[in-house]
Protein backbone atom coordinates (compact mmCIF):
# COMPACT_ATOMS: atom_id res chain seq x y z
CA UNK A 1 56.70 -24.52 -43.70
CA UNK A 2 59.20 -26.82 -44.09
CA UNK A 3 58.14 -31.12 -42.91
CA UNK A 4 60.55 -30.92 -40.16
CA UNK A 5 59.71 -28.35 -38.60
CA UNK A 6 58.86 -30.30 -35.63
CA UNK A 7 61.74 -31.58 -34.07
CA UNK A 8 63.80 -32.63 -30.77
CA UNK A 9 65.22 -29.66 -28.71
CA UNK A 10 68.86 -31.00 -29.31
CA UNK A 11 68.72 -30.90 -32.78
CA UNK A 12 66.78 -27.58 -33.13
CA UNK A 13 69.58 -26.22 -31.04
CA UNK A 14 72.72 -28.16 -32.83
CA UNK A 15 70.65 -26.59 -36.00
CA UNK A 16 70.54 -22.93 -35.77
CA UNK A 17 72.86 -21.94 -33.02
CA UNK A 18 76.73 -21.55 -33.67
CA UNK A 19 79.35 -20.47 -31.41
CA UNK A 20 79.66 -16.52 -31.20
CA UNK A 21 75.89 -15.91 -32.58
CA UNK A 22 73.58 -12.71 -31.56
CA UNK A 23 70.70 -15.44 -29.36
CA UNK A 24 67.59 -13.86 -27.69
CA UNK A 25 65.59 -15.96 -25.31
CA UNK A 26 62.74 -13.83 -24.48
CA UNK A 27 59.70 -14.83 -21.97
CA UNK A 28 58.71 -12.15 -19.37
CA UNK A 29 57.42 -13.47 -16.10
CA UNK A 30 56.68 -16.64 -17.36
CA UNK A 31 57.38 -18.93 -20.08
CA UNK A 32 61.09 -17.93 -20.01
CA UNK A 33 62.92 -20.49 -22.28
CA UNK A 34 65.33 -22.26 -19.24
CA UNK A 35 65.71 -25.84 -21.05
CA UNK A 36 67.09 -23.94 -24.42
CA UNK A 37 69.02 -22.27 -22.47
CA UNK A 38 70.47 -25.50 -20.84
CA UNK A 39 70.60 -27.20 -23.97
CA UNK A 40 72.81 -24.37 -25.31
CA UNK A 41 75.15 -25.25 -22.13
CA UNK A 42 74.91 -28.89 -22.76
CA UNK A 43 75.89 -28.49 -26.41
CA UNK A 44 78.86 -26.57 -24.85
CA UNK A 45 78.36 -23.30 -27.54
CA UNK A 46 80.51 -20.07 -26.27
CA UNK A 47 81.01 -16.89 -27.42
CA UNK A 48 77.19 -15.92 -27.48
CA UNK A 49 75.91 -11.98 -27.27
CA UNK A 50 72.89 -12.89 -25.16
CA UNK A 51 69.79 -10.77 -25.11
CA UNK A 52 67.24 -10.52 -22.73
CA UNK A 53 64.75 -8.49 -21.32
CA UNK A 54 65.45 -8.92 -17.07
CA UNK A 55 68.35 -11.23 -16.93
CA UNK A 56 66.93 -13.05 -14.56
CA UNK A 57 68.56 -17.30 -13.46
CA UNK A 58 68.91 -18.21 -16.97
CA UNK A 59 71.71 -15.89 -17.86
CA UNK A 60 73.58 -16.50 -14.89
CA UNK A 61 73.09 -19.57 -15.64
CA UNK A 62 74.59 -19.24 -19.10
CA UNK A 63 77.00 -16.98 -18.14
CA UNK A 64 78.46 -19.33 -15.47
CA UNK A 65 78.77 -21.79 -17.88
CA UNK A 66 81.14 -19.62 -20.32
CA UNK A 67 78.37 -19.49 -22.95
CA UNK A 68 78.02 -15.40 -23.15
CA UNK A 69 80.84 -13.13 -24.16
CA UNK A 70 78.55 -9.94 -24.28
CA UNK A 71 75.04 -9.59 -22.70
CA UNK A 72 72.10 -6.74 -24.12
CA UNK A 73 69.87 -6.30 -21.60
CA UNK A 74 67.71 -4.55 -19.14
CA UNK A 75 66.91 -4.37 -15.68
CA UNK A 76 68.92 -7.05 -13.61
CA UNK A 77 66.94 -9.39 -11.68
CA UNK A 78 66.22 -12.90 -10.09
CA UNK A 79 62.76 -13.15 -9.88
CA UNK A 80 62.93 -10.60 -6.49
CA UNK A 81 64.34 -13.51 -4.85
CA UNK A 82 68.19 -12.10 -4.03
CA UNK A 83 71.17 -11.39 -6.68
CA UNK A 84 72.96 -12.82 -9.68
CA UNK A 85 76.14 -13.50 -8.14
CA UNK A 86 77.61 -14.92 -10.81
CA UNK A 87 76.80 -11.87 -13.54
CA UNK A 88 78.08 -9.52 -10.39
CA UNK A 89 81.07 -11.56 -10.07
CA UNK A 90 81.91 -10.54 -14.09
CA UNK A 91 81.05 -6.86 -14.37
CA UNK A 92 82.34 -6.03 -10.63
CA UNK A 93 85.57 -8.18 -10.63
CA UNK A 94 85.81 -9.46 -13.79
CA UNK A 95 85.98 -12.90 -11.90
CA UNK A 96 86.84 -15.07 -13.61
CA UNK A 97 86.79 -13.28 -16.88
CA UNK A 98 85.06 -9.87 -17.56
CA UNK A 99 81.45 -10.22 -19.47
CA UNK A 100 80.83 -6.49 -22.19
CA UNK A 101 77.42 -5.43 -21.19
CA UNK A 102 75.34 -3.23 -23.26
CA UNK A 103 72.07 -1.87 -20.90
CA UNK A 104 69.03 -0.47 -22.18
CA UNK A 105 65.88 0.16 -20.23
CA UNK A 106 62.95 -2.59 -20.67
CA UNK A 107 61.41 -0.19 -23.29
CA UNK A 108 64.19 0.74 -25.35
CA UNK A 109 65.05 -3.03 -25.79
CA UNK A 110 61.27 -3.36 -26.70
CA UNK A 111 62.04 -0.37 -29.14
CA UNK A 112 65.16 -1.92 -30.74
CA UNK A 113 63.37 -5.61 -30.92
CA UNK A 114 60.61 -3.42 -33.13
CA UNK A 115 63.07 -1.60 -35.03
CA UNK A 116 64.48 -4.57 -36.20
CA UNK A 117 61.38 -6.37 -36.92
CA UNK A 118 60.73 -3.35 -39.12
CA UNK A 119 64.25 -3.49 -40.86
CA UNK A 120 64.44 0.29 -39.77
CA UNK A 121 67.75 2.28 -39.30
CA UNK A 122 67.18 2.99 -35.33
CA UNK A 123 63.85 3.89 -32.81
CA UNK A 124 63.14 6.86 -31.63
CA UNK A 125 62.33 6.68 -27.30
CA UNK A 126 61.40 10.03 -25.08
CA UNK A 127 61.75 8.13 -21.80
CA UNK A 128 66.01 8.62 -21.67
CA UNK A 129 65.46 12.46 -21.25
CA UNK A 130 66.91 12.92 -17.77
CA UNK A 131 68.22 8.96 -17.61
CA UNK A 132 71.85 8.34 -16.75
CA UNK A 133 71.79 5.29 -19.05
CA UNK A 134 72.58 7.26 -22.23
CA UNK A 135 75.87 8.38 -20.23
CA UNK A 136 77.11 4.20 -20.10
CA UNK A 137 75.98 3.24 -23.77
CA UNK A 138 76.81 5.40 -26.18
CA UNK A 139 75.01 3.15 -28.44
CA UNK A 140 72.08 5.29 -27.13
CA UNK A 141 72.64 8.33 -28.96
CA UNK A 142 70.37 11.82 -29.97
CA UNK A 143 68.85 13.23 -32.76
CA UNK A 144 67.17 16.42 -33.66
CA UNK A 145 63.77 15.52 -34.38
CA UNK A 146 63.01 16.84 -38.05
CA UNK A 147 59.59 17.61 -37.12
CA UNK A 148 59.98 20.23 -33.50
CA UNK A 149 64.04 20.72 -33.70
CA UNK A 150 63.92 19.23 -30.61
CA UNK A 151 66.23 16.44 -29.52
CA UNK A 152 65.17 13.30 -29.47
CA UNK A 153 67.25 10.19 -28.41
CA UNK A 154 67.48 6.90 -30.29
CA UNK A 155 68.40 2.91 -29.83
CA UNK A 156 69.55 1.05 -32.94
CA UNK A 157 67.72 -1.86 -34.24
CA UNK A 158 68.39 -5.57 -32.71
CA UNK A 159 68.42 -8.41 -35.14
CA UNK A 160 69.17 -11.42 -33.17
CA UNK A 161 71.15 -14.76 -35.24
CA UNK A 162 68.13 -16.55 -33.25
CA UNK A 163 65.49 -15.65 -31.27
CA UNK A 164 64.12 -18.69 -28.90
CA UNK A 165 60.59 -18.41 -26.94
CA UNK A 166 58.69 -21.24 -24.81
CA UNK A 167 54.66 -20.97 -25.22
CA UNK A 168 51.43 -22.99 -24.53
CA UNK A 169 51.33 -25.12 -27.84
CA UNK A 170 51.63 -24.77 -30.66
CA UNK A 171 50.32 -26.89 -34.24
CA UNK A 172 52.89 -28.94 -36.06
CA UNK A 173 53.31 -26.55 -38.62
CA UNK A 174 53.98 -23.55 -36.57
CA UNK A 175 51.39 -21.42 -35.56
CA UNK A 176 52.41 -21.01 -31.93
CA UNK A 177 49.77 -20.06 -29.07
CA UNK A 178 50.54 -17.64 -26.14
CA UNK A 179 48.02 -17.16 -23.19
CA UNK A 180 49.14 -14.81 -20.01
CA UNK A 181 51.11 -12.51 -20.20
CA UNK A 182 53.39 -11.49 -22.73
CA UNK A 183 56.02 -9.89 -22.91
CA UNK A 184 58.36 -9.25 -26.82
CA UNK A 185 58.22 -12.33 -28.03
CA UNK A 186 56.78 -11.01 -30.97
CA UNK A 187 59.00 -8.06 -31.56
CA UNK A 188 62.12 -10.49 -31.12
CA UNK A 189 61.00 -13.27 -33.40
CA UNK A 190 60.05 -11.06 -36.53
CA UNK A 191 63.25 -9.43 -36.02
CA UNK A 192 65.43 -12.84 -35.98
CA UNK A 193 67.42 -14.39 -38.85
CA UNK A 194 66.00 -17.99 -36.98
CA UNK A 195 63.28 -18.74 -34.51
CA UNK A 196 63.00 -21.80 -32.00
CA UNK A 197 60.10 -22.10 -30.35
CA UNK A 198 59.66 -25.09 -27.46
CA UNK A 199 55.96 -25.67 -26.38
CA UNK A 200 54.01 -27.54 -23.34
CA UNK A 201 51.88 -29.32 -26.16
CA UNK A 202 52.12 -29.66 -29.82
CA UNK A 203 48.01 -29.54 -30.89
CA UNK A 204 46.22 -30.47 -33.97
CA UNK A 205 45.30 -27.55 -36.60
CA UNK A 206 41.57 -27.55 -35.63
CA UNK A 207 43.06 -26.76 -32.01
CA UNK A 208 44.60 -23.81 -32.85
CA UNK A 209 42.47 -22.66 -35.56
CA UNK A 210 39.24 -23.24 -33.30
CA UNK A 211 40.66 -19.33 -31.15
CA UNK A 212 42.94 -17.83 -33.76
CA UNK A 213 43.56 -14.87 -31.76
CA UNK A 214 45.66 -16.58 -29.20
CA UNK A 215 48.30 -16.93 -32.20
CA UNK A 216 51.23 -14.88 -31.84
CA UNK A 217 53.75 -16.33 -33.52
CA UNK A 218 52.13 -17.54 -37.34
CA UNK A 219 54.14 -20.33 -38.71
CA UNK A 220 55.82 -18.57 -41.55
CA UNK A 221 58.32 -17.09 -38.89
CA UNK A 222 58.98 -20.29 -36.98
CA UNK A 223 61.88 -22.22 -38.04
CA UNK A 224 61.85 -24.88 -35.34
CA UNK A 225 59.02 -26.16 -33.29
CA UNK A 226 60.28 -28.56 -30.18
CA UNK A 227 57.93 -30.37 -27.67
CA UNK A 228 59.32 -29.63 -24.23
CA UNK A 229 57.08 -30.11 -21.26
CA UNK A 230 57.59 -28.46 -18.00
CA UNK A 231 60.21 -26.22 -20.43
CA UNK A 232 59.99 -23.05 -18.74
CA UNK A 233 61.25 -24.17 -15.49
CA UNK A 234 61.96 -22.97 -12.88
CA UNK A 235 59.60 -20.35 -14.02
CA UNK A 236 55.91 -20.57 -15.26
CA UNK A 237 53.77 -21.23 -17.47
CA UNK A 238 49.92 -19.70 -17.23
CA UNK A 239 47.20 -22.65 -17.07
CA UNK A 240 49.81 -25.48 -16.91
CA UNK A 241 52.34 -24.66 -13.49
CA UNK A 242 53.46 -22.18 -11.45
CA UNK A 243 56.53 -20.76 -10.59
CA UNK A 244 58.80 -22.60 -8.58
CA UNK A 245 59.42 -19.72 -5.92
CA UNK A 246 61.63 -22.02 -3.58
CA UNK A 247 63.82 -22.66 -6.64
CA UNK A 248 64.76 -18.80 -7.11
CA UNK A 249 65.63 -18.48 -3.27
CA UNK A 250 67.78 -21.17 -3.04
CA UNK A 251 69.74 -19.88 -6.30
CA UNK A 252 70.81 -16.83 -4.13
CA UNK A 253 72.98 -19.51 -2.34
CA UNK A 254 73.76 -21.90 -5.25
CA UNK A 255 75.09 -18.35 -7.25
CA UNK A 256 77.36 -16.80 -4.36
CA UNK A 257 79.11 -19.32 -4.02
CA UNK A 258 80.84 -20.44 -7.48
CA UNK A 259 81.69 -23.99 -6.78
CA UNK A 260 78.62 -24.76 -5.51
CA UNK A 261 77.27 -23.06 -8.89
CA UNK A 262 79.22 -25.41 -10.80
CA UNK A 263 78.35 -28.35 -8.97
CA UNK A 264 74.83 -27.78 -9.77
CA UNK A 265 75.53 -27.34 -13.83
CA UNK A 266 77.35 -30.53 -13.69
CA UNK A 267 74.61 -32.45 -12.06
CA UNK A 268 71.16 -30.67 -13.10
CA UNK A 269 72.47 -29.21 -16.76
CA UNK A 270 75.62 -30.51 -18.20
CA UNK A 271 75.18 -34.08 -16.44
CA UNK A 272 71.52 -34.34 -17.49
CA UNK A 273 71.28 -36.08 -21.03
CA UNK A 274 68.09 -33.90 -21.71
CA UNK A 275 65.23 -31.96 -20.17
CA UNK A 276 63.78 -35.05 -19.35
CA UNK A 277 66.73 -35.87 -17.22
CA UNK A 278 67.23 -32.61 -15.85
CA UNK A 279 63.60 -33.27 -14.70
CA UNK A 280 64.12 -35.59 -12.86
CA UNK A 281 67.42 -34.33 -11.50
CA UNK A 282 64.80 -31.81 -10.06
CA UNK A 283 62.47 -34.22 -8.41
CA UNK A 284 58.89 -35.15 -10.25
CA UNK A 285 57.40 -34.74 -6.30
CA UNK A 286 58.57 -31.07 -6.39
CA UNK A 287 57.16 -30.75 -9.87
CA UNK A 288 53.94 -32.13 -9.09
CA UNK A 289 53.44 -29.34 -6.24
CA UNK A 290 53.78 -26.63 -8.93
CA UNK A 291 50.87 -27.89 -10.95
CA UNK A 292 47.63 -25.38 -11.18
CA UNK A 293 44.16 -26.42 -10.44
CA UNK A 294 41.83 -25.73 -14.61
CA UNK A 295 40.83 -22.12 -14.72
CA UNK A 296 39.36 -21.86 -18.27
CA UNK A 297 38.59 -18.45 -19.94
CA UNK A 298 35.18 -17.78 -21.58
CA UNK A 299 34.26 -18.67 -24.54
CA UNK A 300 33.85 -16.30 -27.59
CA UNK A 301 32.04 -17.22 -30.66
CA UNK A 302 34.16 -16.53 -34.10
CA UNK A 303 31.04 -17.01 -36.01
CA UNK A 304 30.88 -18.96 -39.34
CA UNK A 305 29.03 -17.91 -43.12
CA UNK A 306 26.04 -19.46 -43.59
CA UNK A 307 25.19 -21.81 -46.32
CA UNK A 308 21.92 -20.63 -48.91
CA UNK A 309 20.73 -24.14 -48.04
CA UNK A 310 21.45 -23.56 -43.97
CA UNK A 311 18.30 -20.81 -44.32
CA UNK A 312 18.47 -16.91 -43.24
CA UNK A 313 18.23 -15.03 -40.28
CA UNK A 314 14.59 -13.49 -39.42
């Protein structure tokens, strides 16, 4: 890897992602990537196709702010804590501008992430037979499988400009480290031009190379590694916080009501110099009631060749 690939969130940002680029930021559940996604409204880039599994807080987020001109996705959400009124306020009114979306179900998005990863012309999924989803995306589109003569239907691949992920840590040259679970961060990153990934913890190599399997991501695919603590807020991160549930029902409010969703950008996002200010925009007391009490896994033992001189098992 390249020496700096460890670097500040701003710059890593500033770095790979332009105005009207194909971005995923992929986390499911937890360790969803909410201060790249601020720092992409803070650096005031527009005319993004967004991609996400669930768009969930962060894309209204980015939508409110004029960053998304198209959004690929699956299965609206907010955490199950009320509705996106600002993404409803685009595709039902058009208010204040109409936002293209292109909607796939969770697997088919998992399908075209792998099909891209692959470099392979399109991915064949069984689970639209009977769907009314092929009937609003004709970018979902059949086949007659060569093998039965059946039909088949199929998603095209997704190559993303930049793929962004948050994990647990990860070693400075790389090698990131995902514990909990996961979701396509995988998929999305081998099929990216670029790859940010932020972290809780940047570790040294014996860290990561003491429980290898927890590895993901391995650095050759990792353009960008960026120290952000506390970066997957207001969602969680396994071992290190939980979800801020009180967050994602007061956004229910803070969303319907458009100047009041502007008013908090300006304050918490595009006010905030950085993540550390948007931290404490949100109130280190509140943050300290999300922390989780040690819960380590077991231990496993990798093994290790034994010297002639170290003697022979009996």
């Amino acid at each position: 890897m390249h020496s700096d690939t460890v670097v500040s969130l701003p710059e890593a940002i500033e770095r790979y992602v332009e105005d009207g680029a194909t971005v995923a930021l992929e986390g499911f559940s937890h360790l969803i990537p909410f201060a790249a996604g601020h720092e992409i409204i803070r650096q005031g880039i527009s005319g993004l196709t967004f991609c996400r599994l669930t768009p969930d807080l962060l894309s209204d987020m980015m939508i409110a702010a004029d960053c998304v001109d198209r959004l690929v996705c699956s299965f609206f959400a907010s955490g199950s804590a009320g509705s996106l009124y600002e993404v409803r306020r685009r595709i039902e009114s058009a208010d204040p501008r109409p936002l293209a979306v292109e909607e796939y179900s969770h697997h088919a998005m998992t399908l075209r992430y792998h099909a891209g990863a692959a470099r392979l012309p399109f991915a064949p999924i069984g689970s639209f037979v009977g769907s009314d989803i092929p009937g609003i995306n004709p970018d979902i589109r059949s086949v007659v499988d060569p093998y039965s003569g059946k039909k088949t239907y199929v998603v095209p691949p997704l190559n993303p400009d930049v793929t962004i992920i948050h994990a647990q840590r990860a070693d400075r040259n790389g090698n990131v480290q995902i514990w909990g679970i996961t979701g396509t961060q995988q998929e999305a990153v081998y099929a990216a031009d670029h790859v940010i990934v932020t972290v809780e913890e940047i570790v040294d190599d014996e860290v990561v190379r003491s429980d290898p399997n927890r590895t993901l991501i391995p650095a050759h695919a990792v353009d960008a590694v960026c120290e952000v603590r506390t970066g997957a807020h207001p969602s969680y991160v396994q071992g290190s916080y939980d979800r801020d549930n009180a967050f994602y029902r007061e956004w229910t409010a803070i969303s319907k009501d458009p100047a009041r969703l502007q008013e908090w950008l300006d304050v918490h996002v595009r006010g905030a110099r950085d993540h550390a200010e948007y931290l404490e925009s949100i109130g280190h007391d509140r943050l300290r009631g999300l922390l989780v009490d040690p819960r380590p896994s077991g231990v496993v033992d990798y093994g290790r060749r034994m010297q002639p001189s170290e003697g022979s098992l009996k």
